[in-house]
N, C-alpha and C. Protein backbone atom coordinates (compact mmCIF):
# COMPACT_ATOMS: atom_id res chain seq x y z
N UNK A 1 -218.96 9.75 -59.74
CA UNK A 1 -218.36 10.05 -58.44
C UNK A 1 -218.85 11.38 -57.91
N UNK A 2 -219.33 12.35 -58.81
CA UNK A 2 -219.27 13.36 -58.51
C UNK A 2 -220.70 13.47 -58.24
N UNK A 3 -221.79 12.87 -58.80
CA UNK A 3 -222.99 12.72 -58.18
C UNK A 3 -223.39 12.30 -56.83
N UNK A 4 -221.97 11.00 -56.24
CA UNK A 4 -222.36 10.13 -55.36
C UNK A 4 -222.32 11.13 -54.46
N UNK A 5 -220.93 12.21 -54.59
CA UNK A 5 -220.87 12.74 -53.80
C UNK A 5 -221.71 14.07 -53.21
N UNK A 6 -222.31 14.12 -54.36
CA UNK A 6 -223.19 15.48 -53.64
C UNK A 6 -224.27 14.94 -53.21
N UNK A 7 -224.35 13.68 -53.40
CA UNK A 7 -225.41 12.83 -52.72
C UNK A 7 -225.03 12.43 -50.99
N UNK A 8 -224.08 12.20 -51.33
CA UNK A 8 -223.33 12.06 -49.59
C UNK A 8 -223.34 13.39 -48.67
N UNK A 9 -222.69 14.45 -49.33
CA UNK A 9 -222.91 15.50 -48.75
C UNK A 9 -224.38 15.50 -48.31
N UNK A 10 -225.73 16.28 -49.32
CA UNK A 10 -226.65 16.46 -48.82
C UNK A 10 -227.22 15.52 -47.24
N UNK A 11 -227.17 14.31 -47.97
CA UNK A 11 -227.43 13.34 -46.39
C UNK A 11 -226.72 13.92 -45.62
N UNK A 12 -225.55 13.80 -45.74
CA UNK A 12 -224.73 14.35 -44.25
C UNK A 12 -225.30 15.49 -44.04
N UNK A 13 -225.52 16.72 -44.41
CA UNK A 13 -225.67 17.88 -44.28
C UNK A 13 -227.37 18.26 -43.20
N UNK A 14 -228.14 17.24 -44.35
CA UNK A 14 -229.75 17.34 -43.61
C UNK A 14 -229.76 16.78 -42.23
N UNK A 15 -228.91 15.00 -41.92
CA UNK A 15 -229.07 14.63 -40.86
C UNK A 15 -228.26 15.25 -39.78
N UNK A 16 -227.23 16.42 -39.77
CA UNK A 16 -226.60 16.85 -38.97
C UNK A 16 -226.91 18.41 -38.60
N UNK A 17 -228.13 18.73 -39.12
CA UNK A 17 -228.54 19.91 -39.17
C UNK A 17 -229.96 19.92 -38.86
N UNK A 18 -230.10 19.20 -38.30
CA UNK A 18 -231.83 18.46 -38.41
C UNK A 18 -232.24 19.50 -36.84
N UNK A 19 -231.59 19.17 -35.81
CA UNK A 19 -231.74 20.33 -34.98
C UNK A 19 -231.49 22.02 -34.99
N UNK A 20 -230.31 22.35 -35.97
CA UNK A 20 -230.51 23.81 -36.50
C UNK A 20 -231.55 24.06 -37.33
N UNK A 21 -231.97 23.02 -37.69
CA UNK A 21 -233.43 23.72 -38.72
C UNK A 21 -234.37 23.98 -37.79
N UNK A 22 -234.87 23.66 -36.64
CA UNK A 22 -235.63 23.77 -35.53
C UNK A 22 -235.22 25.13 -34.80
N UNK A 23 -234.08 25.40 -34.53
CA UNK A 23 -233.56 26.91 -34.14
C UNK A 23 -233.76 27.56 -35.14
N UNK A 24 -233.77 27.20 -36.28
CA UNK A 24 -233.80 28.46 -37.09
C UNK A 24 -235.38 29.11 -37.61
N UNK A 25 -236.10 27.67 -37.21
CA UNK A 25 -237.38 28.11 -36.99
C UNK A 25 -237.77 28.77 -36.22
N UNK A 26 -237.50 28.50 -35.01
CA UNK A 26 -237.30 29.96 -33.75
C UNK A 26 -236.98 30.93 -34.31
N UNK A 27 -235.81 31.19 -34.28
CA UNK A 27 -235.59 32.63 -35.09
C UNK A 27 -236.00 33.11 -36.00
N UNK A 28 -236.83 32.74 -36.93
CA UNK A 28 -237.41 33.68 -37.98
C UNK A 28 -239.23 33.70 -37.16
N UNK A 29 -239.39 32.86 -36.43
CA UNK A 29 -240.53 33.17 -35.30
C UNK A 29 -240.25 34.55 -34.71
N UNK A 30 -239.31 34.76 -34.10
CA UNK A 30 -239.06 35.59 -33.37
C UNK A 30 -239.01 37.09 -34.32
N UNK A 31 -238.62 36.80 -35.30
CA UNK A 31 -238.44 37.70 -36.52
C UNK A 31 -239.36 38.05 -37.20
N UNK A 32 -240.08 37.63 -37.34
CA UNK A 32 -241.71 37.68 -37.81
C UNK A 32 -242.26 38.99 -38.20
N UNK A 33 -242.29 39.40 -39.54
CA UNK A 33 -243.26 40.74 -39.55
C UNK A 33 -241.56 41.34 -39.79
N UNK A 34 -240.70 41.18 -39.63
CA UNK A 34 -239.68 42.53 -39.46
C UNK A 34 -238.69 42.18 -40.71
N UNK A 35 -238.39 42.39 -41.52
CA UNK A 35 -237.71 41.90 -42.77
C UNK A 35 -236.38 42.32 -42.72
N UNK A 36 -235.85 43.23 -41.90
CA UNK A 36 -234.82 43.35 -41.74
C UNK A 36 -234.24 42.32 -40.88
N UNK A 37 -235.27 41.67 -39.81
CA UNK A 37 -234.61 40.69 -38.96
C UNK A 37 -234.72 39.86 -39.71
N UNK A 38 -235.69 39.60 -40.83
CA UNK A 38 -235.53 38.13 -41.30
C UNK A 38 -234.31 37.66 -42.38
N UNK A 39 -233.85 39.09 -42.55
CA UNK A 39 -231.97 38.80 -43.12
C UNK A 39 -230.98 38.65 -42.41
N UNK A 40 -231.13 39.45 -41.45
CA UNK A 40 -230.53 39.18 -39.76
C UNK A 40 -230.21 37.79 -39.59
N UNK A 41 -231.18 36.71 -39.42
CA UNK A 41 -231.23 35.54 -39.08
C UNK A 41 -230.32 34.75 -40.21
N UNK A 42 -230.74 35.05 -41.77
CA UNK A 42 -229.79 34.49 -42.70
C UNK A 42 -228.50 34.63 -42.74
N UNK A 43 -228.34 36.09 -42.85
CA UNK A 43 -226.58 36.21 -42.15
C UNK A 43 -225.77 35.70 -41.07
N UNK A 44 -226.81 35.64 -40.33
CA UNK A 44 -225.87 34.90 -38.89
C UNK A 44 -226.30 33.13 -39.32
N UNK A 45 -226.85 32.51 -39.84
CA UNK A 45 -226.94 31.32 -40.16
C UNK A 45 -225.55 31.23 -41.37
N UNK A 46 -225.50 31.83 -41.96
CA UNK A 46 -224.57 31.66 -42.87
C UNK A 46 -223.13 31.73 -42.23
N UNK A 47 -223.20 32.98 -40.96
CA UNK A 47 -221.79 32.96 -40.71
C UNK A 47 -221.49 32.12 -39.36
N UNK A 48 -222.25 31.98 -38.96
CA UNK A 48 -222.02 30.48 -38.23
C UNK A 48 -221.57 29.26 -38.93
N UNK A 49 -222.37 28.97 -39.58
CA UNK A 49 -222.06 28.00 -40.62
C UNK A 49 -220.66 28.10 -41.05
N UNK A 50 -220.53 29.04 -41.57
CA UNK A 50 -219.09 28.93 -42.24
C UNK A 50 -217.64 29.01 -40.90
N UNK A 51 -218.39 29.29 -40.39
CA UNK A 51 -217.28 29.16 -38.72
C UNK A 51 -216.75 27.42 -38.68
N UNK A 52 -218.29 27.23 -38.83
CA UNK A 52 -217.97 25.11 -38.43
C UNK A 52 -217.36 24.64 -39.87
N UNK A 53 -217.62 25.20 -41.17
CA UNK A 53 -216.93 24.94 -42.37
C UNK A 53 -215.09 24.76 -42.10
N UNK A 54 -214.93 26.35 -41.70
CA UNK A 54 -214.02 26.63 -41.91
C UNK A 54 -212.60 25.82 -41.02
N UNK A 55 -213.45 25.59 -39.40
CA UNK A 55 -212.67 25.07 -38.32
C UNK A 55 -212.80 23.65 -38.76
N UNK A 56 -213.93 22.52 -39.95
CA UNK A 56 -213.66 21.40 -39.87
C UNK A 56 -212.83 21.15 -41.26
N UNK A 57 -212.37 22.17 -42.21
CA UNK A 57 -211.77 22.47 -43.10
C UNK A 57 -210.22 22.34 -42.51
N UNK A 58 -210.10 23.17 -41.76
CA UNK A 58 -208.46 23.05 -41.04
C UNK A 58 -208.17 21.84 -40.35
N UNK A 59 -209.13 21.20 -39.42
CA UNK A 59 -208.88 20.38 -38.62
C UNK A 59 -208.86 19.05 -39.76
N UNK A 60 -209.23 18.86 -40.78
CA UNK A 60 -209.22 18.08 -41.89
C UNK A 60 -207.74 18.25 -42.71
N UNK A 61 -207.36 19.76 -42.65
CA UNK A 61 -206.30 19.59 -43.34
C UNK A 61 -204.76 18.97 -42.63
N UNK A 62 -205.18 19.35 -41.31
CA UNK A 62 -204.37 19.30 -39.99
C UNK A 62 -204.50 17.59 -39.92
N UNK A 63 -205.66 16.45 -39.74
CA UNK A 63 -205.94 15.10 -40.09
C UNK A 63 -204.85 14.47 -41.38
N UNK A 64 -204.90 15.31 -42.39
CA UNK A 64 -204.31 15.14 -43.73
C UNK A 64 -203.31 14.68 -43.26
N UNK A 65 -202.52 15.24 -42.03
CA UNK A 65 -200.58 15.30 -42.46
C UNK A 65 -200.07 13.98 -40.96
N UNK A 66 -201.78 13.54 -41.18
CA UNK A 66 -201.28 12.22 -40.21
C UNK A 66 -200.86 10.97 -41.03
N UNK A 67 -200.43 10.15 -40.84
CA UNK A 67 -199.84 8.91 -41.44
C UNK A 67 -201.02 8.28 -42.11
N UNK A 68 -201.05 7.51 -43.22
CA UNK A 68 -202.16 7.04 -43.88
C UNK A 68 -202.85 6.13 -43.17
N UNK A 69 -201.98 5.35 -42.51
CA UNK A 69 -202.88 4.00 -41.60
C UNK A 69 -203.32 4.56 -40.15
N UNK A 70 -203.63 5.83 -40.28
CA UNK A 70 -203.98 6.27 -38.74
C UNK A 70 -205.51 6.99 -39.37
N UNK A 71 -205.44 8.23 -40.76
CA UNK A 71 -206.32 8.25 -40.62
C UNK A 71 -207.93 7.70 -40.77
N UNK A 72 -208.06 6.63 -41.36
CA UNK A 72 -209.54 5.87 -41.48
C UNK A 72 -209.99 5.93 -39.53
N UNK A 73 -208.68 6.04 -38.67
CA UNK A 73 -209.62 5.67 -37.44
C UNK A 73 -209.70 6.97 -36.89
N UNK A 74 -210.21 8.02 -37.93
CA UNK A 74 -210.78 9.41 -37.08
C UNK A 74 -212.04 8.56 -37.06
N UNK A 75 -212.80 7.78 -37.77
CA UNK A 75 -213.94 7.52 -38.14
C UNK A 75 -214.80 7.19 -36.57
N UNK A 76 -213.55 6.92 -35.49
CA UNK A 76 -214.20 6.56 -34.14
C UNK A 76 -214.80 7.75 -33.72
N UNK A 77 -214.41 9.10 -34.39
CA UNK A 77 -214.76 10.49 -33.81
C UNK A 77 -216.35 10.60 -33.56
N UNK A 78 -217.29 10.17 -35.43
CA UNK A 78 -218.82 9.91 -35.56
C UNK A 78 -219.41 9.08 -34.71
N UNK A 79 -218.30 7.43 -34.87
CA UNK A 79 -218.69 6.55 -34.39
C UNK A 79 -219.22 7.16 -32.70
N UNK A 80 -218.50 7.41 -32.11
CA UNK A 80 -218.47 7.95 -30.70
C UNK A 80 -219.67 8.97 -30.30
N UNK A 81 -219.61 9.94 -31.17
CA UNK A 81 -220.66 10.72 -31.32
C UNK A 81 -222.13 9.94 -31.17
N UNK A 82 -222.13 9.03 -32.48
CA UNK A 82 -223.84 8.49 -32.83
C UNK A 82 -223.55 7.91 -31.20
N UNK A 83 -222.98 7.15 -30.67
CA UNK A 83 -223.09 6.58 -29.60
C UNK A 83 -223.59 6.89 -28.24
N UNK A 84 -222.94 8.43 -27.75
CA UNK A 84 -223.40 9.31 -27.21
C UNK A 84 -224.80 9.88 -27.49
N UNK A 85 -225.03 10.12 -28.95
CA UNK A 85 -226.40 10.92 -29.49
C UNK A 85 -227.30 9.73 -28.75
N UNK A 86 -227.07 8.28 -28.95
CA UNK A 86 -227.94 7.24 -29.00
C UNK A 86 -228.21 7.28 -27.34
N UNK A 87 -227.49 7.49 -26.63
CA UNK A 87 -227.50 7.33 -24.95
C UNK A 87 -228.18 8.25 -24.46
N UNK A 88 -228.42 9.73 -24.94
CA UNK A 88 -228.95 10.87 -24.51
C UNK A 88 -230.51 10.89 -24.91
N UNK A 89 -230.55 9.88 -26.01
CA UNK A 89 -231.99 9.89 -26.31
C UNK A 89 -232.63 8.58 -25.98
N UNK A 90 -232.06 7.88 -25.02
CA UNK A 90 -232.49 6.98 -24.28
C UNK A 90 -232.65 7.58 -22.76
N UNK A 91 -231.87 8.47 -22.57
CA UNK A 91 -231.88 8.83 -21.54
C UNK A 91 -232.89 9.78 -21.26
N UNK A 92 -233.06 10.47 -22.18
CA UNK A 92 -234.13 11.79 -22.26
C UNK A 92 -235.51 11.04 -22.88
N UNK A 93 -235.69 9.90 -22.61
CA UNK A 93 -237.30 9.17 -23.36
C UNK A 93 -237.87 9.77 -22.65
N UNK A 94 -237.90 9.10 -21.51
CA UNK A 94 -238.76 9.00 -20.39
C UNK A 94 -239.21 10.28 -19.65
N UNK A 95 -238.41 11.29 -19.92
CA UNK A 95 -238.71 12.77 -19.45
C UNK A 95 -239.38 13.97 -20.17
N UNK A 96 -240.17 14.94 -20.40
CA UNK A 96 -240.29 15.35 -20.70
C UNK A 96 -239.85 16.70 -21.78
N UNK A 97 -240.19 16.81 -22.75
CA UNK A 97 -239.28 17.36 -23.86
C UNK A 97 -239.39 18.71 -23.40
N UNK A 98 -238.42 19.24 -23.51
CA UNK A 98 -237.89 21.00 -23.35
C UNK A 98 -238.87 21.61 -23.97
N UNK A 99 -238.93 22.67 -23.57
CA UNK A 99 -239.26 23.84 -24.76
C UNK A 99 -238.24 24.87 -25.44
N UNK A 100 -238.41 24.38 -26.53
CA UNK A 100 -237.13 24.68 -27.73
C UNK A 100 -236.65 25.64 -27.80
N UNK A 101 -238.04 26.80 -27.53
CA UNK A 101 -237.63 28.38 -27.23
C UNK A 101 -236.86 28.77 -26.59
N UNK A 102 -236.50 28.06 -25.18
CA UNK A 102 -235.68 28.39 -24.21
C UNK A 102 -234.14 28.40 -24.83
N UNK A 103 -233.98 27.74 -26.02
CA UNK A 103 -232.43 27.78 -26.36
C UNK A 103 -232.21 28.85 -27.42
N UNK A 104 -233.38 29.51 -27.62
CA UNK A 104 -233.18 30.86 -28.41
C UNK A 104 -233.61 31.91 -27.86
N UNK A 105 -232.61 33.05 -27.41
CA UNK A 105 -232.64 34.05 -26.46
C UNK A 105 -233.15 34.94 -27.57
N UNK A 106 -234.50 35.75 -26.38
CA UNK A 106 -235.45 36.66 -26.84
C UNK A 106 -234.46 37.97 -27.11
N UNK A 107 -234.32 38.35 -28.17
CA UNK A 107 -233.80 39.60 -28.44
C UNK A 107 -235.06 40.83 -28.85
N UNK A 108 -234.81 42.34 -28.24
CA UNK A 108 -235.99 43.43 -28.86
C UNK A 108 -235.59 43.27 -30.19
N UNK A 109 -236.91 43.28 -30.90
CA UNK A 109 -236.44 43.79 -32.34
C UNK A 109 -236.48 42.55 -33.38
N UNK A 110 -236.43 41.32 -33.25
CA UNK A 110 -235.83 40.00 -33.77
C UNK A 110 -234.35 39.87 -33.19
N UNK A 111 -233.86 38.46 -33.66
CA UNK A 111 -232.20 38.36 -32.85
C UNK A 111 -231.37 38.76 -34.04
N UNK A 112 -230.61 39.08 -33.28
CA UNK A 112 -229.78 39.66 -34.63
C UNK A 112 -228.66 38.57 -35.02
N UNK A 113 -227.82 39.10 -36.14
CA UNK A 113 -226.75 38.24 -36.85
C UNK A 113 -225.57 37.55 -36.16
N UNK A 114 -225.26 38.14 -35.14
CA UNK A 114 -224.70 37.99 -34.62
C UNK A 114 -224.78 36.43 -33.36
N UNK A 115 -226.22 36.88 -32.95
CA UNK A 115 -226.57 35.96 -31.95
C UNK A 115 -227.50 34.47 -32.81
N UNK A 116 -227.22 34.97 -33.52
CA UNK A 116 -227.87 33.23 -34.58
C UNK A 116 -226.57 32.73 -35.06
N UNK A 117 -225.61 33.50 -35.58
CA UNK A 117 -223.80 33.23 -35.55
C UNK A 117 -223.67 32.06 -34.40
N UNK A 118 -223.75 32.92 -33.51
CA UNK A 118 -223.41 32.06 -32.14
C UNK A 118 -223.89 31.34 -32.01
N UNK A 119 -225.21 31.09 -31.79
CA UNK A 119 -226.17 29.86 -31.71
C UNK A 119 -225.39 28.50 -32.66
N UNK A 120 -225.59 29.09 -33.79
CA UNK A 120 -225.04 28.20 -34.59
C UNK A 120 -223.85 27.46 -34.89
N UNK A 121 -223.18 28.47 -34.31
CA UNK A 121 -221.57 27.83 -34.31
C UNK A 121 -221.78 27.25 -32.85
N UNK A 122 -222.01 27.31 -31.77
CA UNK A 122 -221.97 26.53 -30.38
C UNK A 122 -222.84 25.26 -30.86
N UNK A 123 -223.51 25.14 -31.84
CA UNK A 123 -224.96 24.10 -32.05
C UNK A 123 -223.71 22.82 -33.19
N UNK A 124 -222.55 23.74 -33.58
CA UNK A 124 -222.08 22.79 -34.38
C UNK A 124 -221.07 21.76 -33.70
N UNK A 125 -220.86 21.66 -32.69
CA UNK A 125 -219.82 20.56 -31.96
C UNK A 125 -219.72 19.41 -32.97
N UNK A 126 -220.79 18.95 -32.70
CA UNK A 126 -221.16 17.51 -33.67
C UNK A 126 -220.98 17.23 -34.56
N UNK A 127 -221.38 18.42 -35.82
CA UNK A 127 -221.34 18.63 -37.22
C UNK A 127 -219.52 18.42 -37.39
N UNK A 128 -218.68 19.24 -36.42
CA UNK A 128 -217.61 19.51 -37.10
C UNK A 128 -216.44 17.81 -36.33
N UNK A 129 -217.21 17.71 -35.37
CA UNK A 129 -217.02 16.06 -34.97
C UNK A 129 -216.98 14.95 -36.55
N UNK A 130 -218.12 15.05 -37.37
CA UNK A 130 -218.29 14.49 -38.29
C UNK A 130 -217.52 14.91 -39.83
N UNK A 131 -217.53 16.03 -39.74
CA UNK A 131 -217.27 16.46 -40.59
C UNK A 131 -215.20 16.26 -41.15
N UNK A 132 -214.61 16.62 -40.10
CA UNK A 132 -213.55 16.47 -39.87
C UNK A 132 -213.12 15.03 -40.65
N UNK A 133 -213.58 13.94 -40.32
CA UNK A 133 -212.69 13.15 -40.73
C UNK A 133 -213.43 12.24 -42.36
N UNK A 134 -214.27 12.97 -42.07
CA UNK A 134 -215.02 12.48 -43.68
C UNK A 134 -214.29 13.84 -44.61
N UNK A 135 -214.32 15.07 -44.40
CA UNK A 135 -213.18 15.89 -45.28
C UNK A 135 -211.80 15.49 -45.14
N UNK A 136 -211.17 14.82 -44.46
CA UNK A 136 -209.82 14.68 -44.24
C UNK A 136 -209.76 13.44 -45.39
N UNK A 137 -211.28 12.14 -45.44
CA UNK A 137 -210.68 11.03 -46.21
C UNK A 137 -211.26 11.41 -47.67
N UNK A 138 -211.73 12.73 -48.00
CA UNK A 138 -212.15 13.00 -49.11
C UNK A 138 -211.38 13.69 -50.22
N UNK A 139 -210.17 14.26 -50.22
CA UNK A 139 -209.63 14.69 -50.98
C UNK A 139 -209.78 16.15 -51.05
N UNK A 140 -209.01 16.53 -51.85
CA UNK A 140 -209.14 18.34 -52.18
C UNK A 140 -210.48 18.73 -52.93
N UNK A 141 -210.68 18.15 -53.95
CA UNK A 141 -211.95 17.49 -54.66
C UNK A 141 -212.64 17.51 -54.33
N UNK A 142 -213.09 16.31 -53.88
CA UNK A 142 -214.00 16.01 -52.95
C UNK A 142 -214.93 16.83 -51.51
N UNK A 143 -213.34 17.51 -51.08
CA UNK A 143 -213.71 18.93 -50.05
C UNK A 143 -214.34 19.86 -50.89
N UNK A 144 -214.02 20.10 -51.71
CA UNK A 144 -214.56 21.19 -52.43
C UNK A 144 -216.15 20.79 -52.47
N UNK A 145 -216.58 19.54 -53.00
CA UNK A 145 -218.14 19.48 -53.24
C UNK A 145 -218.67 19.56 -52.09
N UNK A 146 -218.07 18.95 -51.19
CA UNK A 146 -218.61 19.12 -49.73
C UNK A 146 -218.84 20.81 -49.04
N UNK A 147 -217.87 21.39 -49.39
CA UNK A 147 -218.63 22.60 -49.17
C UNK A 147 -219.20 23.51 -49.74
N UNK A 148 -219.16 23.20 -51.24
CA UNK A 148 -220.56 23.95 -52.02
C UNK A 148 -221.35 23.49 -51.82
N UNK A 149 -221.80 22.23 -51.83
CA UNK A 149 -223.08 21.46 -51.37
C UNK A 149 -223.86 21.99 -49.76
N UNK A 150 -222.92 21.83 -48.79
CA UNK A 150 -222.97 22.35 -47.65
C UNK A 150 -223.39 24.05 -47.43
N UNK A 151 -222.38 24.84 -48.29
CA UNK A 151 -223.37 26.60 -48.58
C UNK A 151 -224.62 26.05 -49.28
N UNK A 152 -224.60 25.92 -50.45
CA UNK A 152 -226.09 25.96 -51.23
C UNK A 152 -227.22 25.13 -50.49
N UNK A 153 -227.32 24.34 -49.06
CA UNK A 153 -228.01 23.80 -48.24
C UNK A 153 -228.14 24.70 -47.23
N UNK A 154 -227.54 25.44 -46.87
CA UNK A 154 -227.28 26.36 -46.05
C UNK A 154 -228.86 27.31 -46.30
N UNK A 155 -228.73 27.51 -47.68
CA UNK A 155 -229.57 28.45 -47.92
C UNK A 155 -230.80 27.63 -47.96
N UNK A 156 -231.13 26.59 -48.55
CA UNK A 156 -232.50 25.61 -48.47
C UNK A 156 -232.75 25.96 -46.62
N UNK A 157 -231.85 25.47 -46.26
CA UNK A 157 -232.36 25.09 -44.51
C UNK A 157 -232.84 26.47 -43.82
N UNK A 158 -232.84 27.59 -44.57
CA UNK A 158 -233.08 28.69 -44.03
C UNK A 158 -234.53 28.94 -44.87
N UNK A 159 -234.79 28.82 -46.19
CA UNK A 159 -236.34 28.74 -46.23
C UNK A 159 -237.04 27.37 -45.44
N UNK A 160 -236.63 26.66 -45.49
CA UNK A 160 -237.28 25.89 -44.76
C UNK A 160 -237.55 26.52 -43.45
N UNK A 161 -236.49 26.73 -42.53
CA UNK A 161 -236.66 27.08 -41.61
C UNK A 161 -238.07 28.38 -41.57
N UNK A 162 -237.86 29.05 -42.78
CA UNK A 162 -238.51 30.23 -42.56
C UNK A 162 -240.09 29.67 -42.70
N UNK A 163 -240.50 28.80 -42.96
CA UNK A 163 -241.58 27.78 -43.59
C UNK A 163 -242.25 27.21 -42.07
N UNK A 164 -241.15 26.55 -41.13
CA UNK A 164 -241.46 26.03 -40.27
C UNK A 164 -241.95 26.85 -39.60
N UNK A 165 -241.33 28.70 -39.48
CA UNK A 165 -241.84 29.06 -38.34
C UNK A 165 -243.28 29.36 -38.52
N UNK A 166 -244.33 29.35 -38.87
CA UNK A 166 -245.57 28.90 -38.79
C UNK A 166 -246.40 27.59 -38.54
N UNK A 167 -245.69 26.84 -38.08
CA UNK A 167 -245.84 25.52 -38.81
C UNK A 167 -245.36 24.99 -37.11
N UNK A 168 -245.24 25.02 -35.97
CA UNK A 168 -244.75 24.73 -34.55
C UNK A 168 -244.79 23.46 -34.44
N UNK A 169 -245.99 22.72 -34.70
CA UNK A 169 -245.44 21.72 -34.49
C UNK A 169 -244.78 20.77 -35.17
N UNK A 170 -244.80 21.17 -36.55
CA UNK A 170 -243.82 20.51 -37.35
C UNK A 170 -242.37 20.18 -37.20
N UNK A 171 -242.25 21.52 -36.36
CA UNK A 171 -241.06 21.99 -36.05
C UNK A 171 -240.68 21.07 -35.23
N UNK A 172 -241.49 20.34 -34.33
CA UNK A 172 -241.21 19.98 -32.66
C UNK A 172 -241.23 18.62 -33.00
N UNK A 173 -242.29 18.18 -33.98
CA UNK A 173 -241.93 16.58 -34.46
C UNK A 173 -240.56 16.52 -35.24
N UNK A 174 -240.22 17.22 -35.77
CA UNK A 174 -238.92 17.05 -36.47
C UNK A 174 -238.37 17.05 -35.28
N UNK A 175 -237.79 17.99 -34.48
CA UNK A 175 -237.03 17.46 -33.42
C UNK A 175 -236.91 16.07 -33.07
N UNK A 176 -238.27 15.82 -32.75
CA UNK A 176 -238.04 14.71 -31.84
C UNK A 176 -237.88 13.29 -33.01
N UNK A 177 -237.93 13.52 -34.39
CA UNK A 177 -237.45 12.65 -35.43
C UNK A 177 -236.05 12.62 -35.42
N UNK A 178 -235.32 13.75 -35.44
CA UNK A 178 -234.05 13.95 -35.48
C UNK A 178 -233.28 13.05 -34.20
N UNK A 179 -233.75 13.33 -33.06
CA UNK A 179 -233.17 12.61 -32.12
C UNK A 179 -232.92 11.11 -31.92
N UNK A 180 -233.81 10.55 -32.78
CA UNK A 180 -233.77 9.08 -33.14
C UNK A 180 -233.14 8.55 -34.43
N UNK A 181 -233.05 9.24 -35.47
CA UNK A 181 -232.50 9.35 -36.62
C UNK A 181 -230.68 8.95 -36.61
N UNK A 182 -230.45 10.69 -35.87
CA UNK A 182 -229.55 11.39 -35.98
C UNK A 182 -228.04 10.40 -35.30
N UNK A 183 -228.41 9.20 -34.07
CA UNK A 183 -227.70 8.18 -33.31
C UNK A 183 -227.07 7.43 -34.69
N UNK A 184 -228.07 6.93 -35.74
CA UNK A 184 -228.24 5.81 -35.95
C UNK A 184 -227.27 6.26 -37.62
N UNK A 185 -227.22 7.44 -38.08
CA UNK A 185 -226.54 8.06 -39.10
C UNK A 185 -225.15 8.57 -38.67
N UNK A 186 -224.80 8.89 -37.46
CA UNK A 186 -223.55 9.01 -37.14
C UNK A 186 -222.67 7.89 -36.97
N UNK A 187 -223.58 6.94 -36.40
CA UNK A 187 -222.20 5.48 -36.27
C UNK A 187 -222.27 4.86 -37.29
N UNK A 188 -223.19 4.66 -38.24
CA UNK A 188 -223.16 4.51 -39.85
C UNK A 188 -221.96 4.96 -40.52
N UNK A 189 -221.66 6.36 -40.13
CA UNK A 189 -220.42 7.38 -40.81
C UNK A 189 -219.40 6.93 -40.07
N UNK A 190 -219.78 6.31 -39.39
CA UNK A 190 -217.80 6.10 -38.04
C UNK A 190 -218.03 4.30 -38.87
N UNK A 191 -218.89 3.76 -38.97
CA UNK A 191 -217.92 2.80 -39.77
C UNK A 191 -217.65 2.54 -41.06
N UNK A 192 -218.50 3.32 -41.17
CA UNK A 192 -218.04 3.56 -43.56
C UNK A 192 -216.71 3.52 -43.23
N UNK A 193 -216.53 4.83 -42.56
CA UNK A 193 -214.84 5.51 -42.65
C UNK A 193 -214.24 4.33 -42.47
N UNK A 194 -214.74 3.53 -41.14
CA UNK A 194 -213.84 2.75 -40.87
C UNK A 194 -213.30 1.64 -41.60
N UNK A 195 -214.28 1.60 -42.06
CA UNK A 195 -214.41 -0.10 -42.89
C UNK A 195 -213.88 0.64 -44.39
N UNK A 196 -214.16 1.88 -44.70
CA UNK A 196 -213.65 2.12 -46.56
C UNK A 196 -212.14 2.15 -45.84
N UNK A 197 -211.35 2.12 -44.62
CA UNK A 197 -210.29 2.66 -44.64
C UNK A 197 -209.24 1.19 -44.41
N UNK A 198 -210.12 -0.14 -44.67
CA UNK A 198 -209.47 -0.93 -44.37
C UNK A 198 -209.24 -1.32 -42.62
N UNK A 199 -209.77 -0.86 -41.87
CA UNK A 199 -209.19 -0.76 -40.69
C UNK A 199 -209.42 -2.43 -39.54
N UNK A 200 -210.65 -2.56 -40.28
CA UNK A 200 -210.67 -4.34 -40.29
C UNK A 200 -210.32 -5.46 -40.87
N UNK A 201 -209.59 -5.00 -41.91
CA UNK A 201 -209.27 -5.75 -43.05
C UNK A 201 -207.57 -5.90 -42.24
N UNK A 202 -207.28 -5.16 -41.39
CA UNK A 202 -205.53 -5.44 -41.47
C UNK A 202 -204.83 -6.15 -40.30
């Protein structure tokens, strides 16, 4: 069980982070050459991170003290999500792709901890959309692997990231992998929940 689960985590973790690894390639771009910024960027990745930990930690515990036959249908939360993800990247085919830079503000110096914090916690809507009701049907236990798994990825996605920023267009095909991916793994998670929770069965 305890394998499956750090197996579940990681998936969850890579496919919902698949666009912060792309910002965070920006930012250690931007950081480049300056080693003080390139801890800069780790700290504020970390404490962002733990912002969306912490708020889908409560909102999970807050899920907990709902009636048992209510919660399997947070699972519409993902479901809803991949659905949306899936519409925006139908919608955005046909147009031309952004430039990625534009969502990471040029700071003198590299960006600091603070402003990769932010980035990151505004970048997590989604994450903590998902996250919420898969910690709520996981147990105390279970929460727990989910967020050691979730820190100790934390730190992978930041060498990586630091990897990508040489690497541009790697960076930019992952994006645009993620966007097709990312639909199709969220409503996956809205009906596990749904379906491990009995919710068709009754």
């Amino acid at each position: 069980m305890g394998v499956e689960q750090i197996s579940q985590a990681a998936g969850m973790f890579a496919v919902t982070n698949i666009d912060d690894l792309v910002l965070l390639a920006l930012f250690f771009a931007r950081a480049q050459g300056r080693r003080v910024a390139m801890w800069r960027v780790v700290a504020g990745q970390y404490l962002g991170f733990a912002g969306i930990l912490v708020v889908s930690v409560v909102g999970a515990l807050g899920a907990g003290l709902l009636p048992d036959r209510v919660v399997p249908y947070l699972g519409l939360v993902p479901l809803v999500l991949g659905i949306r993800a899936a519409w925006q990247a139908r919608r955005d085919r046909n147009h031309p792709e952004d430039d990625a830079d534009d969502a990471v503000p040029d700071v003198a110096g590299g960006p600091r901890a603070t402003t990769v914090a932010a980035v990151t916690f505004a970048n997590g809507g989604d994450n903590i959309g998902v996250y919420v009701p898969v910690l709520a049907t996981a147990g105390a236990g279970g929460t727990a692997v989910y967020v050691v798994v979730f820190l100790v990825l934390t730190g992978v996605w930041c060498v990586a990231g630091r990897l990508l920023a040489t690497r541009r267009p790697v960076a930019r095909a992952l994006a645009r992998q993620g966007h097709l991916v990312l639909p199709l793994v969220l409503i996956a998670i809205g009906v596990v929940i749904l379906v491990g929770g009995g919710v068709f069965g009754r």
